[in-house]
N, C-alpha and C. Protein backbone atom coordinates (compact mmCIF):
# COMPACT_ATOMS: atom_id res chain seq x y z
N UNK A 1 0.86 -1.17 0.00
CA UNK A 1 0.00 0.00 0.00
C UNK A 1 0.91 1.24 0.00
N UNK A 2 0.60 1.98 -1.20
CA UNK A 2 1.95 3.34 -1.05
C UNK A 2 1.13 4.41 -0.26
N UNK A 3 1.77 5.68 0.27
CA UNK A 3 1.51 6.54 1.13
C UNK A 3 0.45 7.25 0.54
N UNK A 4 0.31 7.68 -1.02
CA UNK A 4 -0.22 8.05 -1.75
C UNK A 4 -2.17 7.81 -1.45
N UNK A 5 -1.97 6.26 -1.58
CA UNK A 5 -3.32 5.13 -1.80
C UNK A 5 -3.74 5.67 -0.08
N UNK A 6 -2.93 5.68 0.97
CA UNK A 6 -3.22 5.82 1.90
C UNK A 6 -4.15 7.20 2.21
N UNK A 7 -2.98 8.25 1.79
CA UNK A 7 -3.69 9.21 1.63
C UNK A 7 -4.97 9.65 0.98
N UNK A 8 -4.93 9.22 -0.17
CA UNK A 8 -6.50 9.17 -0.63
C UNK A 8 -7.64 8.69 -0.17
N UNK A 9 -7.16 7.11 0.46
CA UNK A 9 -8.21 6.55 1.00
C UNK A 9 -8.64 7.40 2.10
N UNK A 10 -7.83 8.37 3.33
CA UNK A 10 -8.33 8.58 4.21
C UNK A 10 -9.41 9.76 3.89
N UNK A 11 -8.57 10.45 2.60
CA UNK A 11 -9.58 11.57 2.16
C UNK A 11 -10.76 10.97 1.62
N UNK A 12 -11.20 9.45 0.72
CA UNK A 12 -12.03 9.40 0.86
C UNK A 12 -12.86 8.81 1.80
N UNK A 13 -12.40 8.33 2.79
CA UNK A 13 -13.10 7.82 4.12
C UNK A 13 -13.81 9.34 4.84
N UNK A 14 -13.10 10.67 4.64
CA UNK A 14 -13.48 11.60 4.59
C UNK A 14 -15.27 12.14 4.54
N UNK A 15 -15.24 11.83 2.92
CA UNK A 15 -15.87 11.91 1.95
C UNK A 15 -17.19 11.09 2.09
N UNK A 16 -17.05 9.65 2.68
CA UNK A 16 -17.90 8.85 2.63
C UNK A 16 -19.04 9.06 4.12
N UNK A 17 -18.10 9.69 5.28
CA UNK A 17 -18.59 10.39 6.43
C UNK A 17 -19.44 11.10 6.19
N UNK A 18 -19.07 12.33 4.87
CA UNK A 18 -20.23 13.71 4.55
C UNK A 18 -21.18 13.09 4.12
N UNK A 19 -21.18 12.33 2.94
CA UNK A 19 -22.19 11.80 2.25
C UNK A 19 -23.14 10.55 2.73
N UNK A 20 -22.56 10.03 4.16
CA UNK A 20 -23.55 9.42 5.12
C UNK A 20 -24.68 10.55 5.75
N UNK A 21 -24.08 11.54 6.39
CA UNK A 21 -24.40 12.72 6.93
C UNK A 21 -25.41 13.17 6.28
N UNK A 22 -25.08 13.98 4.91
CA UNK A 22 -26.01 13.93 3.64
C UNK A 22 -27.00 13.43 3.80
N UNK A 23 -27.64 12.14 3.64
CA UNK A 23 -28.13 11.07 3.30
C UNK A 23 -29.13 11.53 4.87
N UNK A 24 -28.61 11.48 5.88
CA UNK A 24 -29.57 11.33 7.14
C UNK A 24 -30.39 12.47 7.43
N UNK A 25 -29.57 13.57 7.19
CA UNK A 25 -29.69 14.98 7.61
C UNK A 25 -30.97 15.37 6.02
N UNK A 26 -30.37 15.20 5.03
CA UNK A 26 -31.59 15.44 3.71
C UNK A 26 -31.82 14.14 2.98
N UNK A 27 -32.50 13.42 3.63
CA UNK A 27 -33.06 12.44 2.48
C UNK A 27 -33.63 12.70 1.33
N UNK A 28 -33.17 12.45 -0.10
CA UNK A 28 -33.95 12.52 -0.74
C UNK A 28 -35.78 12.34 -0.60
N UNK A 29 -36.51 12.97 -0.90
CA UNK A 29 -37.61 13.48 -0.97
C UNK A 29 -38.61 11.97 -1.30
N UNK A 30 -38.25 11.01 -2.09
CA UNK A 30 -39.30 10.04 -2.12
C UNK A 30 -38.39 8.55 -1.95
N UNK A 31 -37.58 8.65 -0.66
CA UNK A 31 -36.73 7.88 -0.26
C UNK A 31 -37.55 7.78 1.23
N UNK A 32 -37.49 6.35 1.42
CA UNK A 32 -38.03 6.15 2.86
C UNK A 32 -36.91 5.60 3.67
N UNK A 33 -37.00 5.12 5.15
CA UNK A 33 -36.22 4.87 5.88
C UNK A 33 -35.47 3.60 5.42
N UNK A 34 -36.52 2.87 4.96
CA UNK A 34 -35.24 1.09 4.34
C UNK A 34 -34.19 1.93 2.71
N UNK A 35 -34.65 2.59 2.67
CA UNK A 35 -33.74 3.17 1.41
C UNK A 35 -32.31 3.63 2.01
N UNK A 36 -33.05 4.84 3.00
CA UNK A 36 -31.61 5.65 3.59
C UNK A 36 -30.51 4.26 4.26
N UNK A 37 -31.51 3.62 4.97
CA UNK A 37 -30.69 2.27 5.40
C UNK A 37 -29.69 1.95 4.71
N UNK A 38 -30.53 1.29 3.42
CA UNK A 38 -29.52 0.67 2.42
C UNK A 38 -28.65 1.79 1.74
N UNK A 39 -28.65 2.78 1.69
CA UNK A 39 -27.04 3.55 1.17
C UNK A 39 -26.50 3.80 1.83
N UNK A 40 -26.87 4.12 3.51
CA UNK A 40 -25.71 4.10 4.65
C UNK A 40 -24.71 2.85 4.27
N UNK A 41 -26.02 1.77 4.56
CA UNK A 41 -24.89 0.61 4.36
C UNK A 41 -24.19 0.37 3.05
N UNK A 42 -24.33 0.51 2.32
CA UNK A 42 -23.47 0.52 0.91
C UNK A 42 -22.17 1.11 0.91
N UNK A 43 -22.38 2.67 1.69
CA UNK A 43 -21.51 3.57 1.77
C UNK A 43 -20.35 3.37 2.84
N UNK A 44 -20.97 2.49 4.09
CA UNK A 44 -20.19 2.05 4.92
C UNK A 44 -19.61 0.30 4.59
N UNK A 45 -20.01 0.24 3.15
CA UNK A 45 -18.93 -1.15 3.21
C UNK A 45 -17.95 -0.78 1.89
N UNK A 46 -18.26 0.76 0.99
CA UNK A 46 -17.16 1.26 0.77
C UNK A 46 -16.11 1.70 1.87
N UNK A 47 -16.36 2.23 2.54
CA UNK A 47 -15.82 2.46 2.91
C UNK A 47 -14.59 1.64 3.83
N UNK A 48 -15.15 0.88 4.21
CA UNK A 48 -14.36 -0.89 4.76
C UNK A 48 -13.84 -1.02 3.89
N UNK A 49 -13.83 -1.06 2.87
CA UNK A 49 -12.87 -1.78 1.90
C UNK A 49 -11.87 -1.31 1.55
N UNK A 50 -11.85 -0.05 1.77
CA UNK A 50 -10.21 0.77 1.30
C UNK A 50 -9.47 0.43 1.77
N UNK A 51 -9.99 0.09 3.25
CA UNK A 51 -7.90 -0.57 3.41
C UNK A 51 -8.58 -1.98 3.91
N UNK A 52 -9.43 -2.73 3.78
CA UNK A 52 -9.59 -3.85 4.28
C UNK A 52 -9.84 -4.97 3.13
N UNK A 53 -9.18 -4.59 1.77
CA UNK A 53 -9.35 -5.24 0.75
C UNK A 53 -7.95 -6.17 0.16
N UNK A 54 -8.05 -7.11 -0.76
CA UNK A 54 -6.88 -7.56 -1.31
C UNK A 54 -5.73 -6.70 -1.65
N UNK A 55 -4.29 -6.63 -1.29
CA UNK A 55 -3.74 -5.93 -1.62
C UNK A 55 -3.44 -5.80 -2.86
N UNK A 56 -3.72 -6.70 -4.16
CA UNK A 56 -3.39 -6.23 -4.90
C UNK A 56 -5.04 -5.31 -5.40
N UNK A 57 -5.87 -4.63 -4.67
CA UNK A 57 -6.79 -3.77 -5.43
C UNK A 57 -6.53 -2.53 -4.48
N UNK A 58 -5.52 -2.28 -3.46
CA UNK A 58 -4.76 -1.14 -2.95
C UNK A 58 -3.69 -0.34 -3.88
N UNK A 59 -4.73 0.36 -4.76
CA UNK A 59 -4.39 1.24 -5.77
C UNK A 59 -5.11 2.28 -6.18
N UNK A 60 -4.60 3.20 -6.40
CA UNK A 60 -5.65 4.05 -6.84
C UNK A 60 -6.07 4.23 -8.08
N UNK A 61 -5.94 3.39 -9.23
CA UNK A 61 -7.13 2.59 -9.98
C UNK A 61 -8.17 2.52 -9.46
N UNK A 62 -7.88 1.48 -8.41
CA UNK A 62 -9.15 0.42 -8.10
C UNK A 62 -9.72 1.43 -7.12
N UNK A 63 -9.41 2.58 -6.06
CA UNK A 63 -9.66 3.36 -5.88
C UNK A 63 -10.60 4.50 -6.63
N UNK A 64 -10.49 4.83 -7.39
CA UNK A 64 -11.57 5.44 -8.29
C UNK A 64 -12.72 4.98 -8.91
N UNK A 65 -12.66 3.32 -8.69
CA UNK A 65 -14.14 3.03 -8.63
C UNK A 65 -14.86 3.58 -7.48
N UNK A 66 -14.19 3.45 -5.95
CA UNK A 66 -15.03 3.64 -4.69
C UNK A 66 -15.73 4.83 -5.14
N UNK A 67 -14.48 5.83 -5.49
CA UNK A 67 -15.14 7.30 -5.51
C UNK A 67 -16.08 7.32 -6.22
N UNK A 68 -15.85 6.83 -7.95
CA UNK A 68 -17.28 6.82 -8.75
C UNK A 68 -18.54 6.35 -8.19
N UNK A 69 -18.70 5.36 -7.38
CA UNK A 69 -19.53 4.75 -6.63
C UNK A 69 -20.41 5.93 -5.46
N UNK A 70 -19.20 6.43 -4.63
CA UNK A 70 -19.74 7.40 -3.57
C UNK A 70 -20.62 8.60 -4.03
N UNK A 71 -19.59 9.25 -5.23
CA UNK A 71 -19.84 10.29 -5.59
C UNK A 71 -20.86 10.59 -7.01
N UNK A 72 -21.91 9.09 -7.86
CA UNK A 72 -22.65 9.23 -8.55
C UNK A 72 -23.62 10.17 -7.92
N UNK A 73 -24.36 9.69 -6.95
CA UNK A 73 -25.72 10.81 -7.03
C UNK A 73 -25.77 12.02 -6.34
N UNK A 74 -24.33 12.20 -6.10
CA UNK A 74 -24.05 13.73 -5.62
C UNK A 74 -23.70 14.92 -7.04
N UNK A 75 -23.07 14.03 -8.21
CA UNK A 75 -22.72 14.54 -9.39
C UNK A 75 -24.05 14.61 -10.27
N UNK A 76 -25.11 13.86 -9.87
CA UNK A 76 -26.52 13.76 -11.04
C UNK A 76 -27.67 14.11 -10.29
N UNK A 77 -27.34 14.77 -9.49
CA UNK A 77 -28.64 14.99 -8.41
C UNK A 77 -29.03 16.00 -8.10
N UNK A 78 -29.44 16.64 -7.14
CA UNK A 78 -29.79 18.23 -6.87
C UNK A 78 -30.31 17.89 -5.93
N UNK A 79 -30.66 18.98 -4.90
CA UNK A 79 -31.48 19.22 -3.66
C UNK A 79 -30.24 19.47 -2.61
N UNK A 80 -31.26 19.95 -1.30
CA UNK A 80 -30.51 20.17 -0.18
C UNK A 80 -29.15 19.25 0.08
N UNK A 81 -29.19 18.13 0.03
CA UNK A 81 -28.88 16.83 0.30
C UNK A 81 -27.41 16.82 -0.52
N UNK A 82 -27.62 17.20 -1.35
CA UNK A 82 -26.59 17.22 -2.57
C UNK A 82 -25.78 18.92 -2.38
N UNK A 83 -26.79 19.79 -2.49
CA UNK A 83 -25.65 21.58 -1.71
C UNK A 83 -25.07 21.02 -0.03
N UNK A 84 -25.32 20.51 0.38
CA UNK A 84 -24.73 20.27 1.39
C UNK A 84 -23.49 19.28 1.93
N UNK A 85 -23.52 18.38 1.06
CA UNK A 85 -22.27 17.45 0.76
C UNK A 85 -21.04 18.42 0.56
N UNK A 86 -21.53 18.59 -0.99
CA UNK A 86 -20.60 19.59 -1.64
C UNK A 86 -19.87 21.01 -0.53
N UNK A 87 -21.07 21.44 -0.11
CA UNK A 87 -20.64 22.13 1.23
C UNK A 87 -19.71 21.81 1.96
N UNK A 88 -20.06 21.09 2.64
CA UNK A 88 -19.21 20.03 3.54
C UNK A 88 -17.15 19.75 2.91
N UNK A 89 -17.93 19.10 2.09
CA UNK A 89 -16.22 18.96 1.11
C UNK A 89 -15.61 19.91 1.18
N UNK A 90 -16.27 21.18 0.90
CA UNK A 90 -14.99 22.39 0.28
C UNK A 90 -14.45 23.03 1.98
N UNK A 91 -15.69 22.57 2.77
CA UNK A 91 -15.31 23.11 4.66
C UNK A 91 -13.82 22.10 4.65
N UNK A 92 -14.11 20.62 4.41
CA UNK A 92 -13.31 20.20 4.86
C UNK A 92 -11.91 20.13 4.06
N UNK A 93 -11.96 20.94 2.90
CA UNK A 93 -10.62 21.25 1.99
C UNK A 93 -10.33 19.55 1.36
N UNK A 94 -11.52 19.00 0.78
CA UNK A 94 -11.39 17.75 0.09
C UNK A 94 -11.79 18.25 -1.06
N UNK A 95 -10.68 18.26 -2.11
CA UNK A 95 -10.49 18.96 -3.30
C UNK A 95 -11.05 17.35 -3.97
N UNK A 96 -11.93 17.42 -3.83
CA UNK A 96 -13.00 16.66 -4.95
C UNK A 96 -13.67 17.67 -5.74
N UNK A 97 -13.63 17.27 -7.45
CA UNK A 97 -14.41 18.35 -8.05
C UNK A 97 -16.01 17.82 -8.25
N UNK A 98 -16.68 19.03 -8.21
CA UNK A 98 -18.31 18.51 -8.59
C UNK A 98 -18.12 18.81 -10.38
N UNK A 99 -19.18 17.73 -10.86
CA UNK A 99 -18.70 17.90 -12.44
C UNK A 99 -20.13 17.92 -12.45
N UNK A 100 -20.23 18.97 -13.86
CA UNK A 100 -21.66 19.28 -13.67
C UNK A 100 -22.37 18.58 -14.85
N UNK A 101 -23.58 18.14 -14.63
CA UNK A 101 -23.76 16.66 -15.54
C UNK A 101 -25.19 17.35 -17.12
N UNK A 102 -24.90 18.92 -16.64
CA UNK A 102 -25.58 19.81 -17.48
C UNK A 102 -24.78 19.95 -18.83
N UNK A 103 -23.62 20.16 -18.52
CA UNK A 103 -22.39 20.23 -19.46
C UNK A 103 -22.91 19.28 -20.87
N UNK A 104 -22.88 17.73 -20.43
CA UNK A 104 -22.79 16.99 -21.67
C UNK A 104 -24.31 17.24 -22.53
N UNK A 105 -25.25 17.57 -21.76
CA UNK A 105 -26.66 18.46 -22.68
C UNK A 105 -26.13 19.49 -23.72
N UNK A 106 -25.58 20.53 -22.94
CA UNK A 106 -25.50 21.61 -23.27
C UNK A 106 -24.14 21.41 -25.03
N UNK A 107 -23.34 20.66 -24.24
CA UNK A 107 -22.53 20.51 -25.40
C UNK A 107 -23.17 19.70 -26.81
N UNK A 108 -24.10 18.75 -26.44
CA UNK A 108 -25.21 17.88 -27.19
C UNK A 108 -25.87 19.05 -28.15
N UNK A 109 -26.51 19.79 -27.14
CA UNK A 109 -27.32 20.39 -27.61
C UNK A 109 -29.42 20.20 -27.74
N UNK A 110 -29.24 18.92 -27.17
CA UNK A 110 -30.55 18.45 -26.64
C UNK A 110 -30.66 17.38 -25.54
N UNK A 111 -31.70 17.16 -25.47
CA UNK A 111 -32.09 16.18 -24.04
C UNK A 111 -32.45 15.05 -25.03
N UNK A 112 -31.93 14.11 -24.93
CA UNK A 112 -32.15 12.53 -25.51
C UNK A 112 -33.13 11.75 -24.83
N UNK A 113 -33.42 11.66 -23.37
CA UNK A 113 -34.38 10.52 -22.80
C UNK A 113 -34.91 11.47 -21.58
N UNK A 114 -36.14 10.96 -21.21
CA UNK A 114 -36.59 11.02 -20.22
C UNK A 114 -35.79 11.47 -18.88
N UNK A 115 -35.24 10.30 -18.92
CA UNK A 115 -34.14 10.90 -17.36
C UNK A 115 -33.38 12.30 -17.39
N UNK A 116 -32.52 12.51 -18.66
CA UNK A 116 -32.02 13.64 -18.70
C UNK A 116 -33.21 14.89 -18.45
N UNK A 117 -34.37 14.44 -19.18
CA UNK A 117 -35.34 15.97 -19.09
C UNK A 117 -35.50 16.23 -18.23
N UNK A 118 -35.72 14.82 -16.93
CA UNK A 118 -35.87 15.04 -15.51
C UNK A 118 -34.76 15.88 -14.86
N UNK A 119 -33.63 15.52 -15.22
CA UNK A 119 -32.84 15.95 -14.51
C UNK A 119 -32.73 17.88 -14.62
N UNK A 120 -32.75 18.18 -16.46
CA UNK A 120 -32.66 18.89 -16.64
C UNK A 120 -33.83 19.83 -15.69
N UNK A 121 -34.71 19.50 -15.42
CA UNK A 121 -36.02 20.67 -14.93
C UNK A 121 -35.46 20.19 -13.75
N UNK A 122 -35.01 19.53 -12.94
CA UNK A 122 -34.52 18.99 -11.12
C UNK A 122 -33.35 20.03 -11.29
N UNK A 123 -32.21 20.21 -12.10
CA UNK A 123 -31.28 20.95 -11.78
C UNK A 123 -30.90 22.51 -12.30
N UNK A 124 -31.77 23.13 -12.86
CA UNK A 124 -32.04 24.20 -13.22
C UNK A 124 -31.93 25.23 -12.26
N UNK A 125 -32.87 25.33 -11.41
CA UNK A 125 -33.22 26.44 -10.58
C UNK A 125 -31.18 26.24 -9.99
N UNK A 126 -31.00 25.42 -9.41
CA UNK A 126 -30.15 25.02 -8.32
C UNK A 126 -28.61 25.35 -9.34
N UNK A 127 -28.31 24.86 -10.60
CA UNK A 127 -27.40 24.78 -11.25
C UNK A 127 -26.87 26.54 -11.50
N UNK A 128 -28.42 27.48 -11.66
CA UNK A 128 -28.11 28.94 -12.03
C UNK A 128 -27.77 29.18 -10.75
N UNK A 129 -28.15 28.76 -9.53
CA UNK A 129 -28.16 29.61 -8.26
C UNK A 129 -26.83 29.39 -7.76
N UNK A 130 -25.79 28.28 -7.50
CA UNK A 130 -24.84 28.15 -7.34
C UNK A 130 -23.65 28.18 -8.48
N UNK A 131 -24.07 28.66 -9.69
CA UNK A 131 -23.03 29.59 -10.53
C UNK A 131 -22.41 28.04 -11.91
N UNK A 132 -23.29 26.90 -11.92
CA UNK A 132 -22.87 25.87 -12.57
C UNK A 132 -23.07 26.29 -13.99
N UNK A 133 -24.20 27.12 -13.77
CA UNK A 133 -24.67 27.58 -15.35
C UNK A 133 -24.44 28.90 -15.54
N UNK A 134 -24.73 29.78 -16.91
CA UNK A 134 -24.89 31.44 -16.90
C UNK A 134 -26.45 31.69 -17.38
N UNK A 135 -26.64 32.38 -17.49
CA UNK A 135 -28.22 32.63 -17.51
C UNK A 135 -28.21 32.07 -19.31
N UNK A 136 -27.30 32.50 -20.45
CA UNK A 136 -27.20 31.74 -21.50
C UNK A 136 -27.89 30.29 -21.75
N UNK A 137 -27.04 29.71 -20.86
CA UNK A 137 -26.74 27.97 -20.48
C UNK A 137 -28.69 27.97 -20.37
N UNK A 138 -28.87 28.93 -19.06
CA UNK A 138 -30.35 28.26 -18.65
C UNK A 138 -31.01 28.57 -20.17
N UNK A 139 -30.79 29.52 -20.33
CA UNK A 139 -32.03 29.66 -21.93
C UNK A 139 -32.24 28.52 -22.96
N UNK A 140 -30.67 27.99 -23.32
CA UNK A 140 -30.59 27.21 -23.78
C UNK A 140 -31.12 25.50 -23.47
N UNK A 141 -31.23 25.47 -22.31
CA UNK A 141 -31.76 24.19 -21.34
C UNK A 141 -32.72 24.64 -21.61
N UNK A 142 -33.80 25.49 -21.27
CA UNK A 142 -34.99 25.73 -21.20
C UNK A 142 -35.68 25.61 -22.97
N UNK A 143 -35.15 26.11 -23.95
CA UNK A 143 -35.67 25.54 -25.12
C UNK A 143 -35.21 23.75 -25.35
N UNK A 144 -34.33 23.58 -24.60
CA UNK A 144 -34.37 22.18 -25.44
C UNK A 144 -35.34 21.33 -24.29
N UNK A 145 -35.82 21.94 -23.61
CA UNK A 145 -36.94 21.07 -22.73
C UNK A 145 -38.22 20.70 -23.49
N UNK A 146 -38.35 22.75 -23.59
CA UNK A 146 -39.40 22.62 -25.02
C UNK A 146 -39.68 21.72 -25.86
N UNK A 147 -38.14 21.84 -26.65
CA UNK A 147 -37.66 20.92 -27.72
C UNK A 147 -38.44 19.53 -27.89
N UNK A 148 -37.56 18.92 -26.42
CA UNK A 148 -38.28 17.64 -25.76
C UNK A 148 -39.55 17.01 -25.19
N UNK A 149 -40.24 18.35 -24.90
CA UNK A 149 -41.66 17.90 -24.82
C UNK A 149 -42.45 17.57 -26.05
N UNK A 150 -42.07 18.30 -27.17
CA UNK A 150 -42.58 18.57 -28.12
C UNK A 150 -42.59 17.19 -29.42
């Protein structure tokens, strides 16, 4: 295990703390208690595994699955639950970036399925208010919703 793997892991053991926190403090909205259950626990057997795994997957390769894992529905999501993670991270100087999942629309140029439209009208208000978008970006989201209803 190099000092490196170590280090990361603790930052994301970090990481996996906020986004338990997250999870209790703002549940998603049509998430009930056996839900929150089951991603605590998910999140707490990532988290076991960083250093309690085969050594040869003590890498940070195999490491960037955990994170992809932790950090999906904080990167595709919106709500309290999700500004507050992110919160959290930048308090605790865990230079994780939020990647904003508006981007690959915007570069598209339309909404392809259902889920994206969802997402697109879920992350709108929230994406202009914390500076992800420019008022441009929203115009442009907002006709291709159109677009998509249509």
């Amino acid at each position: 295990m190099t000092k490196k793997y170590i280090e990361e892991g603790k930052k994301l053991e970090q990481a996996i703390d906020i986004a338990i926190e997250s999870f209790k403090k703002y549940p998603p909205k049509d998430f009930n208690q056996a839900n929150i259950d089951h991603v605590v626990n998910c999140y707490l057997e990532d988290k076991r595994s960083i250093f309690n795994c085969e050594s040869k997957f003590q890498n940070l390769s195999s490491l960037k699955y955990t994170i992809t894992n932790v950090f999906t529905i904080f990167h595709e999501s919106s709500g309290p639950g999700v500004e507050y993670f992110w919160q959290k991270l930048k308090e605790n100087k865990l230079d994780y970036e939020r990647k904003n999942p508006l981007e690959k629309i915007l570069k598209r140029g339309k909404i392809k399925n259902d889920i994206e439209f969802q997402l697109v009208i879920d992350m709108i208000p929230v994406a202009e208010q914390v500076g992800l978008i420019s008022l441009d970006q929203e115009k442009a989201l907002n006709e291709m919703l159109g677009k998509y209803e249509n």
